[in-house]
C-alpha atoms as a PDB file:
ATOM      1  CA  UNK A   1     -18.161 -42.718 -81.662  1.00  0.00           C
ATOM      2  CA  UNK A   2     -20.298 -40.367 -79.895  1.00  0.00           C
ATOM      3  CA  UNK A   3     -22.374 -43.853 -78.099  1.00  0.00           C
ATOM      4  CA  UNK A   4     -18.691 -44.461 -77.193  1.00  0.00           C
ATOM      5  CA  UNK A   5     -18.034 -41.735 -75.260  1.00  0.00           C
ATOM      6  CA  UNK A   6     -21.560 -41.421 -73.326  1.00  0.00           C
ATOM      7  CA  UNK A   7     -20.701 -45.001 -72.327  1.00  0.00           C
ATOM      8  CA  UNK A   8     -17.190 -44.034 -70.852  1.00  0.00           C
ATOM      9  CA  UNK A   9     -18.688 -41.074 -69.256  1.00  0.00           C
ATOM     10  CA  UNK A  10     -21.598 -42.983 -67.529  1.00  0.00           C
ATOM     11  CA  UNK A  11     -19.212 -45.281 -66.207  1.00  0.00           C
ATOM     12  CA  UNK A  12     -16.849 -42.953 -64.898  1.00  0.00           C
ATOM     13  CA  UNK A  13     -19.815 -41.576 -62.906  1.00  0.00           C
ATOM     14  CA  UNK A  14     -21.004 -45.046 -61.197  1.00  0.00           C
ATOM     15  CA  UNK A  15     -17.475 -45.074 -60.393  1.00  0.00           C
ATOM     16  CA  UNK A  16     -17.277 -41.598 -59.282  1.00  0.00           C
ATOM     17  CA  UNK A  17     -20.425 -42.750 -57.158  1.00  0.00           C
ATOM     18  CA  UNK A  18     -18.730 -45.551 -55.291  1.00  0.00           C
ATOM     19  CA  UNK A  19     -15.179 -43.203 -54.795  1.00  0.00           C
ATOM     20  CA  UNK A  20     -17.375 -40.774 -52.708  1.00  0.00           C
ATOM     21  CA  UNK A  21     -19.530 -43.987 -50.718  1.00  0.00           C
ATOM     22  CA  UNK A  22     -15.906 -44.789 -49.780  1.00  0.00           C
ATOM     23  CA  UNK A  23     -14.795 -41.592 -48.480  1.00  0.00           C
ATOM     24  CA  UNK A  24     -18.216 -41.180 -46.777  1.00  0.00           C
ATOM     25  CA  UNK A  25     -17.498 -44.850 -45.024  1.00  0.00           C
ATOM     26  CA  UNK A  26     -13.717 -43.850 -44.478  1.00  0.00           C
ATOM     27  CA  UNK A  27     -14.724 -40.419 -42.844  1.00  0.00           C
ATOM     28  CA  UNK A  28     -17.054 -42.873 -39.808  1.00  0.00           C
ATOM     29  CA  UNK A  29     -14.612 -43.318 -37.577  1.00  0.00           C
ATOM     30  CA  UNK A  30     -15.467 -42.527 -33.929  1.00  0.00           C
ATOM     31  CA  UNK A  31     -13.961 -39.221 -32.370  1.00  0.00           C
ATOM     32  CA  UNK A  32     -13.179 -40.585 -28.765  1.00  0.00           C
ATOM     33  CA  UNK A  33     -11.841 -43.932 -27.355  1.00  0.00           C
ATOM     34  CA  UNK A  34     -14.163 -43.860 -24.497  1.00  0.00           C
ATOM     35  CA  UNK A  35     -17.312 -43.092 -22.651  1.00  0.00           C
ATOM     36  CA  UNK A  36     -16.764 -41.363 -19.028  1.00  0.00           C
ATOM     37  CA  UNK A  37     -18.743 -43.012 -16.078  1.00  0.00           C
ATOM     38  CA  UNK A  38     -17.173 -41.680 -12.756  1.00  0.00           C
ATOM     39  CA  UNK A  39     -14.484 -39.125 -11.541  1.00  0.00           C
ATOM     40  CA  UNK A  40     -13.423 -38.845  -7.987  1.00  0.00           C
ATOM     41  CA  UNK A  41     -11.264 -36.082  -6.156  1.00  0.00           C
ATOM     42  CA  UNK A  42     -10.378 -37.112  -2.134  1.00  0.00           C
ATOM     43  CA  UNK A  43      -8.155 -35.116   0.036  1.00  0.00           C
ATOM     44  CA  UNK A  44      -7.892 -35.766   3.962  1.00  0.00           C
ATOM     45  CA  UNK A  45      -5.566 -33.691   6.325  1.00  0.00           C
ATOM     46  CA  UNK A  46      -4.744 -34.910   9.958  1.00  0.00           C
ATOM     47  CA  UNK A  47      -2.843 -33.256  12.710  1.00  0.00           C
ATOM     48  CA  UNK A  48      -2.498 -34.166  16.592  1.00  0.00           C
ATOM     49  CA  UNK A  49      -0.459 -32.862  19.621  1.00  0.00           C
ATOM     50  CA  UNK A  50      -0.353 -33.793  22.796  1.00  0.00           C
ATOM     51  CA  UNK A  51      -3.944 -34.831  22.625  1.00  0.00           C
ATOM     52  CA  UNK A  52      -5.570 -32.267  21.003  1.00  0.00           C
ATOM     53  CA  UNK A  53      -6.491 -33.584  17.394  1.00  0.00           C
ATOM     54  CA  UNK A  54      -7.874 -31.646  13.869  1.00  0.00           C
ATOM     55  CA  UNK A  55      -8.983 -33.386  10.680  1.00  0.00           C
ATOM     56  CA  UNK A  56      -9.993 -32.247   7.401  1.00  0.00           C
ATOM     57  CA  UNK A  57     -11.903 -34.914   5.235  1.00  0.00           C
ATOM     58  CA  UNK A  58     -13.326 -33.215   1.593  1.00  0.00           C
ATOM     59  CA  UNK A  59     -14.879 -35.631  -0.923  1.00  0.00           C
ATOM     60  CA  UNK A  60     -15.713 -34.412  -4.755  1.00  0.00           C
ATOM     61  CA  UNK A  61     -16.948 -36.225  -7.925  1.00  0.00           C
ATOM     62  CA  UNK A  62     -19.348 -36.211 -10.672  1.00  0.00           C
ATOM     63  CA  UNK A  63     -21.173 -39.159 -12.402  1.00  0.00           C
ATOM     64  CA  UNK A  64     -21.852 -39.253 -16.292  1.00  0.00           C
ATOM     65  CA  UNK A  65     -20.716 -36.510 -17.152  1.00  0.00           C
ATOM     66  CA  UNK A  66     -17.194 -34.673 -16.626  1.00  0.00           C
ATOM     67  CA  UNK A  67     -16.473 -31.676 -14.648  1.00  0.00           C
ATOM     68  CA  UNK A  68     -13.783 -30.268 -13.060  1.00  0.00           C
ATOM     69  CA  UNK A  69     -13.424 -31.208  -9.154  1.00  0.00           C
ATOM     70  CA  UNK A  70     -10.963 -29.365  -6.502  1.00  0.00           C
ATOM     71  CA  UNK A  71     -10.176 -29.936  -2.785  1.00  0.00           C
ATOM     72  CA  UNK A  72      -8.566 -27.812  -0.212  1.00  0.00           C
ATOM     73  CA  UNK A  73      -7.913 -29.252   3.285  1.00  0.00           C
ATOM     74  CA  UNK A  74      -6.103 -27.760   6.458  1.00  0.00           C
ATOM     75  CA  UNK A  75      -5.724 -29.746   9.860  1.00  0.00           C
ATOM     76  CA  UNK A  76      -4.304 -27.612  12.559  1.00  0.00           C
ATOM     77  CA  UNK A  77      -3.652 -28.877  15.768  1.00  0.00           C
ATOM     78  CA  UNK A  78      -2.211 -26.687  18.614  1.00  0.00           C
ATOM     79  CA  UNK A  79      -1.035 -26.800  22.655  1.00  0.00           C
ATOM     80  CA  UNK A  80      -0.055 -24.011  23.855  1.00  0.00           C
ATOM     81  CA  UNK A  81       2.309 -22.005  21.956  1.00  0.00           C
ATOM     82  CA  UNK A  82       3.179 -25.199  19.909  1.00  0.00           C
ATOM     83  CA  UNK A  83       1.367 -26.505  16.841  1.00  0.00           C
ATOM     84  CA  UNK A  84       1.230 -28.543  13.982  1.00  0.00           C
ATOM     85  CA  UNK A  85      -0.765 -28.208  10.309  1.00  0.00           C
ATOM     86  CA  UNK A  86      -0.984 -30.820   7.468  1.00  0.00           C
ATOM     87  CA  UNK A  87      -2.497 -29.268   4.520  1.00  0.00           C
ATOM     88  CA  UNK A  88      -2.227 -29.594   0.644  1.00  0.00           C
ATOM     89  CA  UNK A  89      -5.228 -28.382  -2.265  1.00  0.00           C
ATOM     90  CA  UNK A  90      -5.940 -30.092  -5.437  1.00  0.00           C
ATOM     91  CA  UNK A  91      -7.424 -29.621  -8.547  1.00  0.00           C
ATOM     92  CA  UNK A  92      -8.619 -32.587 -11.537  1.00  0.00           C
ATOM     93  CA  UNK A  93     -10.264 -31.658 -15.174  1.00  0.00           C
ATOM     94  CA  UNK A  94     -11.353 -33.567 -17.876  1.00  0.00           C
ATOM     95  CA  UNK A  95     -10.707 -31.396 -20.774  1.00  0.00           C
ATOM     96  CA  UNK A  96     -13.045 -34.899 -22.253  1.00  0.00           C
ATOM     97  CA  UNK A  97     -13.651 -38.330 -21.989  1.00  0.00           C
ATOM     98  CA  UNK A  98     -10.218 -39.126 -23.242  1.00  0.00           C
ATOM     99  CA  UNK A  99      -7.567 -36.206 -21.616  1.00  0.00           C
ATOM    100  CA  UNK A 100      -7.394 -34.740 -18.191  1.00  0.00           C
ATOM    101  CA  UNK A 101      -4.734 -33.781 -15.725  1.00  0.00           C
ATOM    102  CA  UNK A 102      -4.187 -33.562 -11.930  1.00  0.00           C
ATOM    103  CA  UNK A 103      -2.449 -31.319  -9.977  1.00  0.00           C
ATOM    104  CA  UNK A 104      -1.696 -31.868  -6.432  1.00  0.00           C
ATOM    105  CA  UNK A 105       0.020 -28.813  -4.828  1.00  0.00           C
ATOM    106  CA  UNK A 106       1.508 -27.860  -1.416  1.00  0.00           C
ATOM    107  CA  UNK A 107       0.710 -31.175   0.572  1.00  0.00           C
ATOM    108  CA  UNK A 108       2.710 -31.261   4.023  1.00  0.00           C
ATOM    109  CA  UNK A 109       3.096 -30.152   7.025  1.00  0.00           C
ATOM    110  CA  UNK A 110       4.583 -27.730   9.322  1.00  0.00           C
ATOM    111  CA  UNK A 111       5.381 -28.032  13.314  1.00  0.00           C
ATOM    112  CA  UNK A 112       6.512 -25.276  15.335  1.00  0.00           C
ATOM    113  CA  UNK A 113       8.122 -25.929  18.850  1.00  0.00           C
ATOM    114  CA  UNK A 114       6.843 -29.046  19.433  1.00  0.00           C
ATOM    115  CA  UNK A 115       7.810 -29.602  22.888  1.00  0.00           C
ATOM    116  CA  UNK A 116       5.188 -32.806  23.033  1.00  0.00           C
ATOM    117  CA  UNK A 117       4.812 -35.434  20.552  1.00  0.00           C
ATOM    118  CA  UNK A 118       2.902 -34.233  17.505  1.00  0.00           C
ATOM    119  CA  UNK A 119       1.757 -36.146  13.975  1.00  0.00           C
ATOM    120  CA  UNK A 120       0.720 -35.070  10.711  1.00  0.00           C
ATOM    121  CA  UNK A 121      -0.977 -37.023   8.188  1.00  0.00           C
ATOM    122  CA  UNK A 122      -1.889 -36.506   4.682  1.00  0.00           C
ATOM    123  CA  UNK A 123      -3.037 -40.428   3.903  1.00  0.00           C
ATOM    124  CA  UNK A 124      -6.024 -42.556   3.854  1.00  0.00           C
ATOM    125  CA  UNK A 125      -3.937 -45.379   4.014  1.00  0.00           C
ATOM    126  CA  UNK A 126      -4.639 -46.484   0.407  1.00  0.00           C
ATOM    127  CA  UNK A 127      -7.979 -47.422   1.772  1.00  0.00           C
ATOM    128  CA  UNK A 128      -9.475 -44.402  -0.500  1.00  0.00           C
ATOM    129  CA  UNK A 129      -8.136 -43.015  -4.013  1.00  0.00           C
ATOM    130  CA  UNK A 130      -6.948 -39.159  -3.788  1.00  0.00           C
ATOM    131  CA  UNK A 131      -8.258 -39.391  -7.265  1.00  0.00           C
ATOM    132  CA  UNK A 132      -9.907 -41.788  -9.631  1.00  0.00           C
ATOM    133  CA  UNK A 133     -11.325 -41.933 -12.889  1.00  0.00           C
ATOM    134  CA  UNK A 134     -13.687 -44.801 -14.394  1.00  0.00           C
ATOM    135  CA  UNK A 135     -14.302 -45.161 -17.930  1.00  0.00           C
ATOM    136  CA  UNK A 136     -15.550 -47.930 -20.320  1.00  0.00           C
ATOM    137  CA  UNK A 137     -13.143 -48.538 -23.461  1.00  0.00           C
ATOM    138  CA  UNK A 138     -15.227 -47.878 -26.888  1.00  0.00           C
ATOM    139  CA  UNK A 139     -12.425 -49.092 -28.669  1.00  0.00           C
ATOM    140  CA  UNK A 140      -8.937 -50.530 -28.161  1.00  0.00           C
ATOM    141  CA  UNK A 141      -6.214 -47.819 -26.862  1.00  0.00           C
ATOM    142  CA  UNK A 142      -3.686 -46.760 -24.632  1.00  0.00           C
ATOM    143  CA  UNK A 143      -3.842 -45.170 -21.814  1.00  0.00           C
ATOM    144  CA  UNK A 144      -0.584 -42.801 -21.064  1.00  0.00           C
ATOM    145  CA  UNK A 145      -0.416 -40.777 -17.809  1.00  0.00           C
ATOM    146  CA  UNK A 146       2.622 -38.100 -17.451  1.00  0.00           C
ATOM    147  CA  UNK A 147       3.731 -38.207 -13.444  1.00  0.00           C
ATOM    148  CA  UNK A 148       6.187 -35.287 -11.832  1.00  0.00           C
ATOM    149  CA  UNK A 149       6.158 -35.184  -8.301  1.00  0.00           C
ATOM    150  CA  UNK A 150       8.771 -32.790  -6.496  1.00  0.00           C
ATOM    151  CA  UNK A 151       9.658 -31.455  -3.589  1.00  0.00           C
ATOM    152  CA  UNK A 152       8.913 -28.004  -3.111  1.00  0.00           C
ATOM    153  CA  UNK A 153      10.073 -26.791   0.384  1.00  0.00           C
ATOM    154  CA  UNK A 154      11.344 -28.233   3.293  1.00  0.00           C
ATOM    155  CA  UNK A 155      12.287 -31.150   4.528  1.00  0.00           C
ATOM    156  CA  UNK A 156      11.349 -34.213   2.518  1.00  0.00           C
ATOM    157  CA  UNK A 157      10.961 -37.029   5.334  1.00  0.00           C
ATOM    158  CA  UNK A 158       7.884 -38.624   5.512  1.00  0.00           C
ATOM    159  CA  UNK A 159       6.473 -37.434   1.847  1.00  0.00           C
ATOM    160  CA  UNK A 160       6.297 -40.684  -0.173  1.00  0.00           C
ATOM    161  CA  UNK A 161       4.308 -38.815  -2.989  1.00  0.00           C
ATOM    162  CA  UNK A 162       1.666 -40.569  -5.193  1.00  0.00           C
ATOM    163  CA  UNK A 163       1.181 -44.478  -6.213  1.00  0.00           C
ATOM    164  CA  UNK A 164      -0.749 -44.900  -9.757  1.00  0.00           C
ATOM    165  CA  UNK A 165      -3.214 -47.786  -9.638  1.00  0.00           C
ATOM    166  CA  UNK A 166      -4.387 -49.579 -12.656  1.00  0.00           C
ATOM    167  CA  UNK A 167      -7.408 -52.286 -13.179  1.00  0.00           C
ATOM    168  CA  UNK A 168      -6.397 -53.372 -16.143  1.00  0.00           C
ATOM    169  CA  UNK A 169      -3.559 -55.856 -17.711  1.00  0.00           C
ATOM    170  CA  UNK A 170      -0.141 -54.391 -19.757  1.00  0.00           C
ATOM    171  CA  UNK A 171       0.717 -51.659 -17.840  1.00  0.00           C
ATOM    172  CA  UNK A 172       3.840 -49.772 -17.251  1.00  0.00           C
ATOM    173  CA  UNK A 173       5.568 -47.069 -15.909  1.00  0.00           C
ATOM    174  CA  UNK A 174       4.130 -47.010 -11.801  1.00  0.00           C
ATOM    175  CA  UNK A 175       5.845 -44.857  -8.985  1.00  0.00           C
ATOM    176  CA  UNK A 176       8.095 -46.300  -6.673  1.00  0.00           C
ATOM    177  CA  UNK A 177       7.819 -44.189  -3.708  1.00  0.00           C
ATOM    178  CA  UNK A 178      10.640 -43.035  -1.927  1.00  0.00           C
ATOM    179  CA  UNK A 179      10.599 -42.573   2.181  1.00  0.00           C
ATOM    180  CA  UNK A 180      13.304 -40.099   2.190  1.00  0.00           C
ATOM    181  CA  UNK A 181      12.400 -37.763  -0.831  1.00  0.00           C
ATOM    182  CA  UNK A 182       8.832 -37.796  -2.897  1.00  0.00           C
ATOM    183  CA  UNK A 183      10.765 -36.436  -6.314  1.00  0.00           C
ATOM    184  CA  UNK A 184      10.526 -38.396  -9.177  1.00  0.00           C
ATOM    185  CA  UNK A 185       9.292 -38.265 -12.833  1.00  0.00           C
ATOM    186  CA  UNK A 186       8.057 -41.012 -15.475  1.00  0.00           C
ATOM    187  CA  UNK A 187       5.529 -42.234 -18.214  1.00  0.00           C
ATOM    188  CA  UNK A 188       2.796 -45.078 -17.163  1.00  0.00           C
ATOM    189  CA  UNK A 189       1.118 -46.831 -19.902  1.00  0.00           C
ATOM    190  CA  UNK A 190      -1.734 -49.325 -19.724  1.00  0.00           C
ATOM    191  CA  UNK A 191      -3.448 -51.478 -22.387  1.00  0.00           C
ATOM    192  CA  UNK A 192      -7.391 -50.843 -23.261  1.00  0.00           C
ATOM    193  CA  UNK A 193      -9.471 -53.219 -24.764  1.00  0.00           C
ATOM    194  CA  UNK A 194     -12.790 -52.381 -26.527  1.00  0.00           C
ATOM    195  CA  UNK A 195     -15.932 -52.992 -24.503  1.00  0.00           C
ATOM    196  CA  UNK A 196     -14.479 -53.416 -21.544  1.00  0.00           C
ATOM    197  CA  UNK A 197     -14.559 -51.214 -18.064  1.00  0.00           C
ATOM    198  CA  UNK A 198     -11.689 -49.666 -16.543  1.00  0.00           C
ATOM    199  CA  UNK A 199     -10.212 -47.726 -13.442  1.00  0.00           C
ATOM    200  CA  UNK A 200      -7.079 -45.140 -12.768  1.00  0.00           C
ATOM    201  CA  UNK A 201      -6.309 -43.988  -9.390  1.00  0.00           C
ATOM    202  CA  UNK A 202      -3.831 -42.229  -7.800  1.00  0.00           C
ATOM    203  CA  UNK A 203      -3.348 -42.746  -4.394  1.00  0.00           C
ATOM    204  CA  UNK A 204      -1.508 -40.888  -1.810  1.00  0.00           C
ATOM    205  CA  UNK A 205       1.547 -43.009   0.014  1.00  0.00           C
ATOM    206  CA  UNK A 206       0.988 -43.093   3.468  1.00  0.00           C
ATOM    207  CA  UNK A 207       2.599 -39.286   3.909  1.00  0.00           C
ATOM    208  CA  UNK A 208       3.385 -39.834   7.670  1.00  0.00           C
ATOM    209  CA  UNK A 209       5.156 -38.397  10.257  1.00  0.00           C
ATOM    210  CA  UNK A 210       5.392 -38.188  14.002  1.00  0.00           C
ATOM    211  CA  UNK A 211       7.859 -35.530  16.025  1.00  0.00           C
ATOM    212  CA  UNK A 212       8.593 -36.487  19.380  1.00  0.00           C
ATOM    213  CA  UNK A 213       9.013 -34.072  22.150  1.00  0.00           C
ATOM    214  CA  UNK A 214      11.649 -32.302  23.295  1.00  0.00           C
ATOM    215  CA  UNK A 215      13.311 -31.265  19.948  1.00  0.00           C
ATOM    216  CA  UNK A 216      16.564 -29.168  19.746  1.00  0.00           C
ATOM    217  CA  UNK A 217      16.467 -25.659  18.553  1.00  0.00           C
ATOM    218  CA  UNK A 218      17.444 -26.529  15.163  1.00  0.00           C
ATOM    219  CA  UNK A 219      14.278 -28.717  14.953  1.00  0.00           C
ATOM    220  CA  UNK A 220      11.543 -26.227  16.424  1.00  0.00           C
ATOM    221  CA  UNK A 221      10.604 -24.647  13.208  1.00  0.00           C
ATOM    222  CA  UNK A 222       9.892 -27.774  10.834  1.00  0.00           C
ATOM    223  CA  UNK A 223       8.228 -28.424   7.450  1.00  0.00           C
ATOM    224  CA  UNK A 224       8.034 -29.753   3.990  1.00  0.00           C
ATOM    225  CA  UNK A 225       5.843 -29.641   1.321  1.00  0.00           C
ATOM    226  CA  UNK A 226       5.459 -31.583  -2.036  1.00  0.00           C
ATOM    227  CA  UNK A 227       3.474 -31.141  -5.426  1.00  0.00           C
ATOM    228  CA  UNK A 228       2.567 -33.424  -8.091  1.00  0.00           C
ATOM    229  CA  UNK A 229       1.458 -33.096 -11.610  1.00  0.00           C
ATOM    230  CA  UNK A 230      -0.276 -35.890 -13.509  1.00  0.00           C
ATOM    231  CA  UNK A 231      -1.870 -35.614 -17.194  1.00  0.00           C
ATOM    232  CA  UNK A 232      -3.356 -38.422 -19.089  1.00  0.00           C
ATOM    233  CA  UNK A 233      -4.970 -38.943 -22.072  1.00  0.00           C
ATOM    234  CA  UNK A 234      -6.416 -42.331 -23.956  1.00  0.00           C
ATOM    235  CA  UNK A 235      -5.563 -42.694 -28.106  1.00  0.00           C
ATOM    236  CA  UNK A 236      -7.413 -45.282 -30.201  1.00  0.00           C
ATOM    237  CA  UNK A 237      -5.722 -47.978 -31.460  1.00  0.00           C
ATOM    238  CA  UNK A 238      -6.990 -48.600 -35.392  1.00  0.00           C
ATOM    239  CA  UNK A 239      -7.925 -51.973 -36.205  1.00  0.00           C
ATOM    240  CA  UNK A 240      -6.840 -53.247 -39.272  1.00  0.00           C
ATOM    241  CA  UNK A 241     -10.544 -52.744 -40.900  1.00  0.00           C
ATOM    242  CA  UNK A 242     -10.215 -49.103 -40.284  1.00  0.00           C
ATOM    243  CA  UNK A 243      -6.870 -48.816 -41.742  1.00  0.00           C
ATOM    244  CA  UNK A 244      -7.950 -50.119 -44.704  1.00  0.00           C
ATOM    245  CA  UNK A 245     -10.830 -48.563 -44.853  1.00  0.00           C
ATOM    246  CA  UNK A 246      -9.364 -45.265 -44.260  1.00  0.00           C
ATOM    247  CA  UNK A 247      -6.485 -46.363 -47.615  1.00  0.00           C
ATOM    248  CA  UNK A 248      -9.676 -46.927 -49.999  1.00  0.00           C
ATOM    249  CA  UNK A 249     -10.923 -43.480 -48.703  1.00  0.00           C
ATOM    250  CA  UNK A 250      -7.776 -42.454 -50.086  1.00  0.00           C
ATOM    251  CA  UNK A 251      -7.778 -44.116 -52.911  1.00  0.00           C
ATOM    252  CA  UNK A 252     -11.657 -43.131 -53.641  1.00  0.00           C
ATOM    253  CA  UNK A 253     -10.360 -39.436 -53.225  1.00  0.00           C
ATOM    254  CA  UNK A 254      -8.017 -39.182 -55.625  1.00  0.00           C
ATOM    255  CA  UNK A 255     -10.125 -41.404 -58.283  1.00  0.00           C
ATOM    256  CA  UNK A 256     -12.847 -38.982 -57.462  1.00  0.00           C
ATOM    257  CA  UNK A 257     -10.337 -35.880 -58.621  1.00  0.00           C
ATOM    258  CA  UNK A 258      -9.628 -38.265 -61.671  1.00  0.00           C
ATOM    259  CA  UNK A 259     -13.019 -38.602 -63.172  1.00  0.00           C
ATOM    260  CA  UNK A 260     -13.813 -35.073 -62.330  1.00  0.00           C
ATOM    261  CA  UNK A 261     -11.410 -34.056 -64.314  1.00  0.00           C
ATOM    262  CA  UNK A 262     -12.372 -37.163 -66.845  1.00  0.00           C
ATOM    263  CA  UNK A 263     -15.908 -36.203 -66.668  1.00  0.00           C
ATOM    264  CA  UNK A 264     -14.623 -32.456 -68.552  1.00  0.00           C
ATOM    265  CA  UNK A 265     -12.824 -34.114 -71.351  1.00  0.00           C
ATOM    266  CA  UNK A 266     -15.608 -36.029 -72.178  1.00  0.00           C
ATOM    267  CA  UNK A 267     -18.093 -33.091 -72.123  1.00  0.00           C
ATOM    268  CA  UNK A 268     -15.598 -31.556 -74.272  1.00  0.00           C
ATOM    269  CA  UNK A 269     -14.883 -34.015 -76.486  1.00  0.00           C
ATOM    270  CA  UNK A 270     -18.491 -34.998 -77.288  1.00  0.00           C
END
């Protein structure tokens, strides 16, 4: 009887053995859905009147590995006693590889008595991202980006707001710019596929706008200013492997609790 019970007990402890090699296995599961390659913050400010001409061009980014970039331009043109700025700052952070958020603040413009033709321009006419961020997939996920982009002062003419460009398939959710007011709200969602490389961009829409000369006095004082607020993050997809592994983990867990518990009976019964 007592050969009996050394027997059960041994194999309750190969099996014991192979409940903890599948929580170990169960437990491998990468931490992020992707590995960072290249961020990108732009930001370009134009103003003109009546020939005289300002421009404000700042470029930031970081290769490998993630920091936080910010920009902060101001184009201010002048002739005489009239003038004209275009100016907005903005700040991007990758709290990692997989979650990050933009924030675009105070982009306009403002003329004052513009008795002569004056323009302000905030656009790089989608030939360059305001932002970007490139990234290849480690595993399959989804890539979600939260948009807001309001109107914060002024008059809203000319601010289109913010375009979201995606290089890969499945996607969801994009901007649709309006001339006449920038504020709008929505969810984009893309498709990633393990292994492969990808790219998100936001990209300013062509905020434009010219004031001809001889303005009324209602118009002599003019402005209007815009934010937006983007956050984005990428969450693995399982594969069916890793579900199933992560069910025998489980399983091994509470079999492991079971022959632990076994393991005393026996040591008490023998």
């Amino acid at each position: 009887m007592q050969v009996k019970r050394l027997t059960i007990v041994r194999i309750r402890s190969y099996v014991c053995a192979a409940a903890a090699l599948l929580l170990w296995m169960s437990s491998d599961v990468p931490a992020g859905a992707t590995i960072a390659l290249d961020g990108v913050l732009n930001a370009v400010a134009d103003a003109s009147i009546n020939g005289d001409r300002a421009r404000d061009l700042q470029r930031e980014h970081w290769t490998g590995t993630p920091k936080t970039l910010a920009t902060n331009v101001l184009a201010r043109a002048t002739f005489g006693p009239e003038f004209v700025t275009a100016s907005g700052n903005a700040v991007a952070t990758w709290n990692s590889a997989d979650n990050g958020s933009v924030f675009f603040r105070n982009y306009g413009w403002h003329f004052m008595n513009p008795q002569h033709a004056a323009v302000a321009d905030l656009s790089h006419k989608l030939e360059v991202n305001d932002w970007s961020y490139t990234f290849r997939a480690t595993s399959d996920a989804i890539f979600a980006m939260n948009w807001d982009i309001r109107l914060v002062s002024g008059n809203g003419f000319g601010l289109k707001g913010w375009t979201i460009s995606w290089t890969g398939a499945d996607a969801t959710g994009y901007t649709q710019p309006d001339l006449f007011n920038p504020t709008e709200s929505g969810i984009f969602e893309g498709a990633v596929r393990a292994g492969r490389f990808y790219t998100i961009a936001i990209q300013g829409d062509e905020d434009f706008i010219l004031r001809n000369g001889g303005l009324s006095i209602q118009d002599a004082n003019y402005s209007g200013y815009m934010n937006g607020a983007f956050s984005w993050s990428i969450s693995s997809v399982p594969e069916p492997s890793t579900w199933a592994m992560m069910l025998l983990g489980l399983a091994g867990l509470g079999y492991f609790g079971y022959c632990r518990s076994g393991a005393g009976y026996a040591r008490r019964s023998v």
